[in-house]
Protein backbone atom coordinates (compact mmCIF):
# COMPACT_ATOMS: atom_id res chain seq x y z
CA UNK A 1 -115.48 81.89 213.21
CA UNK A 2 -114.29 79.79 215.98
CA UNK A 3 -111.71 78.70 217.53
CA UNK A 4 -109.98 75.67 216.55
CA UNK A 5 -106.61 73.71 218.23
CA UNK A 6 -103.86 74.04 216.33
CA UNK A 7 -100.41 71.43 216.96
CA UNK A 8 -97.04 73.33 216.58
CA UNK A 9 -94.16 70.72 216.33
CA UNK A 10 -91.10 72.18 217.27
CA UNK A 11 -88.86 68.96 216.77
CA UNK A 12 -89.00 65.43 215.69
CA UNK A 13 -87.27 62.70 217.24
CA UNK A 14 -86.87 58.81 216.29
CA UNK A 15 -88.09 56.77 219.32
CA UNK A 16 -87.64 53.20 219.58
CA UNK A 17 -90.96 51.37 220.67
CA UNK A 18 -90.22 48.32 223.31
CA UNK A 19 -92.53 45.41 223.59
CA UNK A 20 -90.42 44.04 226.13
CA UNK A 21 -92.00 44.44 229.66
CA UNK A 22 -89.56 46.16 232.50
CA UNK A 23 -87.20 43.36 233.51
CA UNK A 24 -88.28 41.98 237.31
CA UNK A 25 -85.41 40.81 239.60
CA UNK A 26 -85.00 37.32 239.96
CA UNK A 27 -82.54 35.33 241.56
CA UNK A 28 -80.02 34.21 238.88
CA UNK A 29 -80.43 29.87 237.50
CA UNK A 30 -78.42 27.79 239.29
CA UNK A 31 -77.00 24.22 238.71
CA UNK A 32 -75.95 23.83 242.44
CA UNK A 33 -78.05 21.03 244.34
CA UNK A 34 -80.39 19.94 240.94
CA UNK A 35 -80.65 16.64 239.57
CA UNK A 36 -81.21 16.23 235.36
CA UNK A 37 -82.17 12.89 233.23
CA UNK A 38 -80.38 12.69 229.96
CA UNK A 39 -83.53 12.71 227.19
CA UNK A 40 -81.30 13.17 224.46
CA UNK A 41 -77.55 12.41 223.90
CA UNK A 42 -76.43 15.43 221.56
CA UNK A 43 -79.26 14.02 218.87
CA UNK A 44 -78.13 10.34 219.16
CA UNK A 45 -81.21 9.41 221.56
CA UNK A 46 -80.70 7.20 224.49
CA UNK A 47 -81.34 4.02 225.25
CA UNK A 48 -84.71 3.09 226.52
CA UNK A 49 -85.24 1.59 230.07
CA UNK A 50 -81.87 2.75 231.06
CA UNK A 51 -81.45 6.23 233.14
CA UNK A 52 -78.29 8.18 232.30
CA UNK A 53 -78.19 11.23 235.00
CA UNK A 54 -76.30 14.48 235.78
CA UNK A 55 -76.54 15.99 239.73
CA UNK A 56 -75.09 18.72 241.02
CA UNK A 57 -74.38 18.10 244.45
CA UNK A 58 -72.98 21.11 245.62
CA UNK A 59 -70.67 24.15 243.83
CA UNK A 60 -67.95 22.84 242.24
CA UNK A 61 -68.91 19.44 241.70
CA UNK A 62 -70.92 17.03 239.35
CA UNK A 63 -72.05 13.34 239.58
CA UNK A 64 -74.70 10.67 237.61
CA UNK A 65 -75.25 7.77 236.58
CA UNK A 66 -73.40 7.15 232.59
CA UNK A 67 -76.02 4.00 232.04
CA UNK A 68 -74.20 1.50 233.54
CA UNK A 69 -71.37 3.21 236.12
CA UNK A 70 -71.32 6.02 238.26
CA UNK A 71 -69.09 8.81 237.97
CA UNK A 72 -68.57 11.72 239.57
CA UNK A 73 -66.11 15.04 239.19
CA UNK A 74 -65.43 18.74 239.17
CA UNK A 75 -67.44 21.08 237.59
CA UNK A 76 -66.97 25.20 236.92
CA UNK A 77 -69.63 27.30 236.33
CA UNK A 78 -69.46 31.14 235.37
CA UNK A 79 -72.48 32.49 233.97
CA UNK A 80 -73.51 30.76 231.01
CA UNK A 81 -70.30 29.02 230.67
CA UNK A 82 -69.58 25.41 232.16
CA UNK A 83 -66.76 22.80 232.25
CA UNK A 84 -67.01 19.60 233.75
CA UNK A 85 -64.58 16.71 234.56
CA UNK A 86 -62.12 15.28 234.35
CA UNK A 87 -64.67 12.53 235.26
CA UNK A 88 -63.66 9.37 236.99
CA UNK A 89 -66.20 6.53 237.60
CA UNK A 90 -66.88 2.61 238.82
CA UNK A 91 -66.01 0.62 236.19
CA UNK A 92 -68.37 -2.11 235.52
CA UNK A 93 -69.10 -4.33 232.59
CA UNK A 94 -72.03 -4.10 230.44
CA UNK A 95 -73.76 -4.69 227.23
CA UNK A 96 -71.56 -3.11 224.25
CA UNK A 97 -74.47 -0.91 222.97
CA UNK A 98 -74.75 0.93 226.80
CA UNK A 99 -71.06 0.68 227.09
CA UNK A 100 -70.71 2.99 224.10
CA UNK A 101 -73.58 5.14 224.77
CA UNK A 102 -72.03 5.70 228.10
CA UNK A 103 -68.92 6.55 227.02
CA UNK A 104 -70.03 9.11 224.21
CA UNK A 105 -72.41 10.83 227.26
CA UNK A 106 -69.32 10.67 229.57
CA UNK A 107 -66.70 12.35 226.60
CA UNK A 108 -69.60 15.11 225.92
CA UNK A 109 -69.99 16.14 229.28
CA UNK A 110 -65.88 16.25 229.76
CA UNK A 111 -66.57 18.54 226.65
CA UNK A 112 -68.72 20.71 227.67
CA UNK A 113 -68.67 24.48 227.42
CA UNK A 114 -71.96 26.34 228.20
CA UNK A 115 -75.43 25.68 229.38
CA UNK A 116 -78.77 26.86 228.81
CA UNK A 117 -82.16 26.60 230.08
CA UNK A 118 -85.13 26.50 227.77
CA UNK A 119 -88.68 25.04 227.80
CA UNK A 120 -87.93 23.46 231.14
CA UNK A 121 -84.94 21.70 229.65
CA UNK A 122 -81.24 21.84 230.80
CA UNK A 123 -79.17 22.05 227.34
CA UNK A 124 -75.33 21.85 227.30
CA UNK A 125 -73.47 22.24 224.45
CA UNK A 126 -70.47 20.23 224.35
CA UNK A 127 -67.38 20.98 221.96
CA UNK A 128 -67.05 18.34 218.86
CA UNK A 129 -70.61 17.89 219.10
CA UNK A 130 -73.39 18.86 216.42
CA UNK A 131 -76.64 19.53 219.52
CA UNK A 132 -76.68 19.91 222.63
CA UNK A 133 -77.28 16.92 225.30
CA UNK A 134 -81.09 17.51 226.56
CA UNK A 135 -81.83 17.04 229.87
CA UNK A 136 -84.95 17.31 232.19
CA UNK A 137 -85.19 17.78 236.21
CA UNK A 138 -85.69 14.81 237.82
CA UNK A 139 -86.65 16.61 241.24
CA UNK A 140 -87.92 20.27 242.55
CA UNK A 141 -85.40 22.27 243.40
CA UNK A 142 -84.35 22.20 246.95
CA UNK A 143 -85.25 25.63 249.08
CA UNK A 144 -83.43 28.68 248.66
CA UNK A 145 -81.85 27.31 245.20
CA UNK A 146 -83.63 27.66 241.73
């Protein structure tokens, strides 16, 4: 008769099967120099016709628009993890229902404690506060940042 291949198996091991595809190198996110619209105010909406902003000017600090004054501030930024304010801005008068909305956005971002990016959307999670507030860039990052 002939010959026929024959399979010893000396051992058996457990391997662990990846779908995940070898990570690439990519220059870390950064909040630095980027510019966000509010889209969602921790999953009370916002107020239509009326921008409420977040910028980044440069490390260590944070500006906007709160709907009807500006403010700007300190921010800190390690890894995921972010605090901003305290916050001090112009103090003009408006209508009471943008007065309030403005100052829930401006006490969640003075609680704020990480960030995320998903879908193309900046999410920060503020302390006391059931979502996140939702944001989306308003302008291309500038070169050399992401």
């Amino acid at each position: 008769m002939g010959q026929r291949p024959i399979l010893v198996v000396s051992s058996i091991r457990e391997v662990k099967a990846t779908t995940q595809p070898v990570p690439t190198k990519t220059a870390p996110f950064s909040l630095s120099g980027s510019e966000w619209l509010l889209e969602d105010s921790g999953g009370s909406g916002v107020i239509d016709n009326i921008q409420a902003t977040l910028t980044f000017p440069e490390a260590g600090k944070v500006a906007g628009n709160g709907l009807c004054n500006r403010f700007f501030g300190w921010a800190q930024i390690s890894g995921d993890a972010v605090r901003i304010g305290p916050l001090s801005s112009s103090r003009m008068a408006c209508p009471e229902a943008v007065m309030n909305q403005e100052m829930r956005y401006i006490n969640a971002l003075q609680a704020a404690e990480r960030f995320e990016w998903k879908d193309s959307y900046l999410l920060i999670y503020c302390k006391g506060f059931e979502k996140p507030l939702l944001f989306t860039r308003t302008q291309a990052p500038k070169p050399g940042r992401s």
